[in-house]
N, C-alpha and C. Protein backbone atom coordinates (compact mmCIF):
# COMPACT_ATOMS: atom_id res chain seq x y z
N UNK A 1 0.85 -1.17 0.00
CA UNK A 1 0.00 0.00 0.00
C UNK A 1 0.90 1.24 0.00
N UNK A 2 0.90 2.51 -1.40
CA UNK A 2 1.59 3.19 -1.08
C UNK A 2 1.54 4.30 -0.02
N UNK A 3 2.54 4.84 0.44
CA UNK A 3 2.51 5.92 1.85
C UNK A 3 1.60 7.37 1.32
N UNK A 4 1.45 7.81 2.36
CA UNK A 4 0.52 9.09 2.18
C UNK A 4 1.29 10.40 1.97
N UNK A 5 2.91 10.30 1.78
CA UNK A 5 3.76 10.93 1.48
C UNK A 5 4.44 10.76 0.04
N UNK A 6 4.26 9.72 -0.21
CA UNK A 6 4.52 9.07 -1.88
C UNK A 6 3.19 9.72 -2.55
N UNK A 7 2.07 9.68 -2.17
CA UNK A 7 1.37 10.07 -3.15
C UNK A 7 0.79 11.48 -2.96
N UNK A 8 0.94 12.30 -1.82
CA UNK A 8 1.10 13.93 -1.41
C UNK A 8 2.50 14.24 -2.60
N UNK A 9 3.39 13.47 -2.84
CA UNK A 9 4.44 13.90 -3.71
C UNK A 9 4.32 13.65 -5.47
N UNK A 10 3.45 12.42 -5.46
CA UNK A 10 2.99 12.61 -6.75
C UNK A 10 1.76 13.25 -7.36
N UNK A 11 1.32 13.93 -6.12
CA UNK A 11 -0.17 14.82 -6.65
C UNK A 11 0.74 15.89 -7.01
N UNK A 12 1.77 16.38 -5.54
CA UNK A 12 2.23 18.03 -5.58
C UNK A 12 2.91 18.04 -7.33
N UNK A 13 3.66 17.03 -7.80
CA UNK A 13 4.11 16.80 -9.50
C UNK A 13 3.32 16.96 -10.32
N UNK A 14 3.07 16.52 -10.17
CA UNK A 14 1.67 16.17 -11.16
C UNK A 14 1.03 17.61 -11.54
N UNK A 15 0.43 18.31 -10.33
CA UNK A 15 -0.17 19.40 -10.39
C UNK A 15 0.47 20.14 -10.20
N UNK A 16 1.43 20.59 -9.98
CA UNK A 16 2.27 22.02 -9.80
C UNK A 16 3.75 21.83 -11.10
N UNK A 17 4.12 21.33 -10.49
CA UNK A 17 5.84 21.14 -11.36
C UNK A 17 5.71 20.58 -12.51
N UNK A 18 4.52 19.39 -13.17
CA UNK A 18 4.56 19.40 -14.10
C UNK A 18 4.56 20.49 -15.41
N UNK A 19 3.08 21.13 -15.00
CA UNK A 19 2.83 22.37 -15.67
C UNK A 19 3.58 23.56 -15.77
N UNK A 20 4.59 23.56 -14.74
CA UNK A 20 5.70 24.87 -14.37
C UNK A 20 6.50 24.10 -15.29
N UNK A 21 7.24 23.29 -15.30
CA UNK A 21 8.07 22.73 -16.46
C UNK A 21 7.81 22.56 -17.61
N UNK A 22 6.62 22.48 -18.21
CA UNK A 22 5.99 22.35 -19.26
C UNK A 22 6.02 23.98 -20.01
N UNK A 23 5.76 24.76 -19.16
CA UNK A 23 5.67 26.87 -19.57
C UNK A 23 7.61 26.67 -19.86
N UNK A 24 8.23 26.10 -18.59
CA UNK A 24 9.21 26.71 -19.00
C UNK A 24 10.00 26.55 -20.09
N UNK A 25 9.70 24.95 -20.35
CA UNK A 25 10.08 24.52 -22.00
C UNK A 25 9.60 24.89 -22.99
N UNK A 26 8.21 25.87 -23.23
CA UNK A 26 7.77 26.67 -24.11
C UNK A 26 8.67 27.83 -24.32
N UNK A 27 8.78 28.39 -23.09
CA UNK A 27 9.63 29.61 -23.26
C UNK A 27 11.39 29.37 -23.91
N UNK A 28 11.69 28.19 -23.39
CA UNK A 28 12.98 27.65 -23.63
C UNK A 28 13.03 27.93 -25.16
N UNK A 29 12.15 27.31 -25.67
CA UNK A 29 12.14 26.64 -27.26
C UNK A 29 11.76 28.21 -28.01
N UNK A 30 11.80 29.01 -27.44
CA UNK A 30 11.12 29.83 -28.37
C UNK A 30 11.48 30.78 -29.52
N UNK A 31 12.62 30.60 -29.72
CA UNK A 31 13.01 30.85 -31.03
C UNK A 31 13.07 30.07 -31.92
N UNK A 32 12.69 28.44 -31.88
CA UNK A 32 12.33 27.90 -32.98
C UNK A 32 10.77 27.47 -33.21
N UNK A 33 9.94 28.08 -32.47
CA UNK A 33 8.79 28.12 -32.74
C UNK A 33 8.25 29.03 -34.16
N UNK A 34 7.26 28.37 -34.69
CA UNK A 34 6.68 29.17 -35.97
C UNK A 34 6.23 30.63 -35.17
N UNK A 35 6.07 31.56 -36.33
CA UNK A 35 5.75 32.74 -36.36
C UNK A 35 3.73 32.94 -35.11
N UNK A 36 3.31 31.83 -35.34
CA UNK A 36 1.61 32.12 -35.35
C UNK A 36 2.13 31.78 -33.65
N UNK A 37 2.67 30.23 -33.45
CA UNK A 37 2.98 30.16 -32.15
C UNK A 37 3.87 31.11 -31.05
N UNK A 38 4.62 31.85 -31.84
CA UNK A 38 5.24 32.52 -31.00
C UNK A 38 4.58 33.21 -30.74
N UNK A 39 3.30 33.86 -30.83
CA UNK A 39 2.27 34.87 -30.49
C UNK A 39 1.96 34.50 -29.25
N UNK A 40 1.91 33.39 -28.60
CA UNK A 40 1.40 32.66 -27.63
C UNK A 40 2.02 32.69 -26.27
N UNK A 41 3.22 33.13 -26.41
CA UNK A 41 4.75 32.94 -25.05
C UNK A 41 4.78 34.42 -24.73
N UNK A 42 5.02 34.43 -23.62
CA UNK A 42 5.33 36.45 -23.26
C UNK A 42 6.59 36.62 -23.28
N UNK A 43 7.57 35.90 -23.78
CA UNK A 43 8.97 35.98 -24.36
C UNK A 43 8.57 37.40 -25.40
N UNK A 44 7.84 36.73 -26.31
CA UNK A 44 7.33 37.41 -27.56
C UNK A 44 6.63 39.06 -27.36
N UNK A 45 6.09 39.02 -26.30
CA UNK A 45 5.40 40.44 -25.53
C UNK A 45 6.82 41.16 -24.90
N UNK A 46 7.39 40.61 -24.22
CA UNK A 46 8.27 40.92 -23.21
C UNK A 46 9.48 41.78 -24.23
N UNK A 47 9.58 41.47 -25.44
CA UNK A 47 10.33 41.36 -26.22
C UNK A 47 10.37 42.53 -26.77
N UNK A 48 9.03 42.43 -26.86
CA UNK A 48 8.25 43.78 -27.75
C UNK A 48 8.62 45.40 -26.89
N UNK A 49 8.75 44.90 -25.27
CA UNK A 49 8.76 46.11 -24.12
C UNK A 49 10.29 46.64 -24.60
N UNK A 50 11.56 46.04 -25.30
CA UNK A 50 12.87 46.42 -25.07
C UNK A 50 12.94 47.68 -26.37
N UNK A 51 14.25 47.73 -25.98
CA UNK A 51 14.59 49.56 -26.76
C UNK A 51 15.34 48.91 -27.91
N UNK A 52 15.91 47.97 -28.11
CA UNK A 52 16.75 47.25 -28.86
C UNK A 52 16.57 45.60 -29.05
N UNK A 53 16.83 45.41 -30.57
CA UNK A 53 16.63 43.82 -30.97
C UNK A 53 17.30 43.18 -30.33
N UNK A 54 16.91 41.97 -29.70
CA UNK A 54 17.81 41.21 -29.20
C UNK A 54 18.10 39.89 -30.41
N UNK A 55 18.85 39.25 -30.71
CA UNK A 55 19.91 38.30 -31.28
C UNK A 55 19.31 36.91 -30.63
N UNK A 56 18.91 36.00 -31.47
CA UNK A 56 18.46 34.67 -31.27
C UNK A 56 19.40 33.99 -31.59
N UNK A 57 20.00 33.75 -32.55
CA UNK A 57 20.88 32.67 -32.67
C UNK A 57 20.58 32.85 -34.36
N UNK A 58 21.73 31.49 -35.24
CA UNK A 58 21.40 31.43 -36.32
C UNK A 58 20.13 30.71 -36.80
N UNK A 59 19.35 29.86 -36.27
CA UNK A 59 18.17 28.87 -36.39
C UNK A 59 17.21 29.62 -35.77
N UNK A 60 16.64 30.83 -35.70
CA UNK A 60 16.06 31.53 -35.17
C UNK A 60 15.24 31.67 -36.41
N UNK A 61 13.71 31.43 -36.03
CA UNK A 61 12.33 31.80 -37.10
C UNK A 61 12.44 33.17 -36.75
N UNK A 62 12.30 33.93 -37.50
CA UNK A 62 12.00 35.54 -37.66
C UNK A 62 10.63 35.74 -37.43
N UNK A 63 10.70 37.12 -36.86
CA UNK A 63 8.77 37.41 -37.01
C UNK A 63 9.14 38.73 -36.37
N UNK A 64 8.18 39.54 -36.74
CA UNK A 64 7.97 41.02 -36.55
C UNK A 64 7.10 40.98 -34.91
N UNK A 65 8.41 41.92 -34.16
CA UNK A 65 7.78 42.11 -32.81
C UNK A 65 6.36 43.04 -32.59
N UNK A 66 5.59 42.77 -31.82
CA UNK A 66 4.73 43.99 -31.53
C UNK A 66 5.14 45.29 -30.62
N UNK A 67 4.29 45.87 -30.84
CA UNK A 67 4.53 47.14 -30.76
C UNK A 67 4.54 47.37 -29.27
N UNK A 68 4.95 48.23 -28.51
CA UNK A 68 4.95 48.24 -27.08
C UNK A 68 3.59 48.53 -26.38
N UNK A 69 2.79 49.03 -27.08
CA UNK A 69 1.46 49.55 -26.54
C UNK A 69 0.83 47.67 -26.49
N UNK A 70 0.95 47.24 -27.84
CA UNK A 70 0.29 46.11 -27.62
C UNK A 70 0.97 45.39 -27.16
N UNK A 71 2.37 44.90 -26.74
CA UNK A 71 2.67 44.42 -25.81
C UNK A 71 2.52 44.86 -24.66
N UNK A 72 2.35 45.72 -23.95
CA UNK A 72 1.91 45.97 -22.77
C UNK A 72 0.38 45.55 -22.10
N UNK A 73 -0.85 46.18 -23.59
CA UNK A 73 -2.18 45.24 -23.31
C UNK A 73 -1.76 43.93 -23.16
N UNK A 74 -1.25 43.27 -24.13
CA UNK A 74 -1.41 41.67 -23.70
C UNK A 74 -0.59 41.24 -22.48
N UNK A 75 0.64 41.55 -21.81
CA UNK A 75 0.55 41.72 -20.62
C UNK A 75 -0.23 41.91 -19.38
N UNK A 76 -0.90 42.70 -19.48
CA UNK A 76 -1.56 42.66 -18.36
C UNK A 76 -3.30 42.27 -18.79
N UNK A 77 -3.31 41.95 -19.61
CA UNK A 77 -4.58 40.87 -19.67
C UNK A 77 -4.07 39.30 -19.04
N UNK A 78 -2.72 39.38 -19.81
CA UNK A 78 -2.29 38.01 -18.86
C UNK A 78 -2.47 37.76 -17.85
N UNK A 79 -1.90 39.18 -16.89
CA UNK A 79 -1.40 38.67 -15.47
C UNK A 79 -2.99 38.99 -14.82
N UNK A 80 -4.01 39.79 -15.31
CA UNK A 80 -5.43 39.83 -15.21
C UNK A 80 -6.23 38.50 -15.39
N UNK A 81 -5.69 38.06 -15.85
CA UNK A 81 -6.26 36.55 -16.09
C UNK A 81 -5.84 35.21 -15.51
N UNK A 82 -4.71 35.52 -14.81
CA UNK A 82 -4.20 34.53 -14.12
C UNK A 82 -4.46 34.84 -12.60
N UNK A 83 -4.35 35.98 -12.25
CA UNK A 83 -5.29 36.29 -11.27
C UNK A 83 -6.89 36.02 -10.94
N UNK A 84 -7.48 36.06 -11.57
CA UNK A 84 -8.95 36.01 -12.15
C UNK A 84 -9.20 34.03 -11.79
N UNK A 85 -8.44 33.53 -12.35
CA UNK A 85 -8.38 32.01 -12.12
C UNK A 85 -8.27 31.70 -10.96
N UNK A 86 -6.74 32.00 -10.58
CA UNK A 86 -6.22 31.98 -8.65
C UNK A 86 -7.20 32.25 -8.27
N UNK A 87 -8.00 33.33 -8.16
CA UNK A 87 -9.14 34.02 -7.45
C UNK A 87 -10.05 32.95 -7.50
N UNK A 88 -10.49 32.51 -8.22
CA UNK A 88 -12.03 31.00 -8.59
C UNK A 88 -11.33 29.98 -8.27
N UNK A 89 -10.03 29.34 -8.13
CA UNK A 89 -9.62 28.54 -7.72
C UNK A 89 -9.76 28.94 -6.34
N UNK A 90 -9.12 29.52 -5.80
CA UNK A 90 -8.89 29.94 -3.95
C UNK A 90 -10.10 29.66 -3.50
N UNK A 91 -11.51 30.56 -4.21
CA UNK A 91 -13.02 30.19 -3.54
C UNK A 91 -13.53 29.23 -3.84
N UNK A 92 -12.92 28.27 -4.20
CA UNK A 92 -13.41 26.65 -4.51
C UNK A 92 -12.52 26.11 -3.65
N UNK A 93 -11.57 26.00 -2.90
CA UNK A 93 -10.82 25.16 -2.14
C UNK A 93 -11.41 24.84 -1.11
N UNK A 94 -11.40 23.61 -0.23
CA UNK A 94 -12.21 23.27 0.87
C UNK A 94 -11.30 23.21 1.97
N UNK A 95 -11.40 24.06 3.30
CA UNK A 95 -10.41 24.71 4.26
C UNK A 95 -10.98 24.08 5.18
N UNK A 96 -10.05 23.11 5.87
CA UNK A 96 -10.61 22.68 7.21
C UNK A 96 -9.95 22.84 8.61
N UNK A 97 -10.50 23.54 9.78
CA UNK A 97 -9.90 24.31 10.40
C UNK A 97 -9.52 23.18 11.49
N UNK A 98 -10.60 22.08 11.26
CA UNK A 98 -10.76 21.24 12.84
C UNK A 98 -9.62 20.35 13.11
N UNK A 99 -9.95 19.87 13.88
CA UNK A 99 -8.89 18.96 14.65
C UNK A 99 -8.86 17.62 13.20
N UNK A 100 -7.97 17.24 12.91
CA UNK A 100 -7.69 16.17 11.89
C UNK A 100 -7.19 14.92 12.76
């Protein structure tokens, strides 16, 4: 029978670190992503905020950055929206105060 610490460790994976590892290998890869996908990573937004091109490498897909205004909206629709979730997640969690 497995322990209640073996599987507290394969929920916390599962649900947290998988998905954190999964963003961060999006972001990793993201200069060889197509043009439509790179729309998708805030590499691509973030990118858009600088004063100067930054240098990918030679295997680097090209694509025209956005503009800082619209990188800045899609920014903070992001972080508006990931908040917005946390928030409906948090009031769905079941909190138990009592003696266990």
């Amino acid at each position: 029978m497995p322990s209640v610490a073996g599987v507290s460790a394969l929920t916390a994976w599962l649900t947290l670190l998988l998905p954190a590892f999964a963003v961060m290998g999006w972001e990793v890869i993201h200069f060889l992503l197509p043009p439509q996908l790179k729309r998708l990573s805030v590499i691509h937004y973030l990118k858009g905020l600088l004063p100067f091109p930054l240098g990918e490498g030679p295997f680097a897909v090209l694509v025209e950055l956005p503009g800082a205004w619209t990188s800045l909206f899609g920014l903070l629709l992001l972080s508006a929206a990931v908040l917005v979730f946390a928030g409906w997640r948090v009031t769905r969690m079941e909190l138990h105060y009592g003696d266990a």
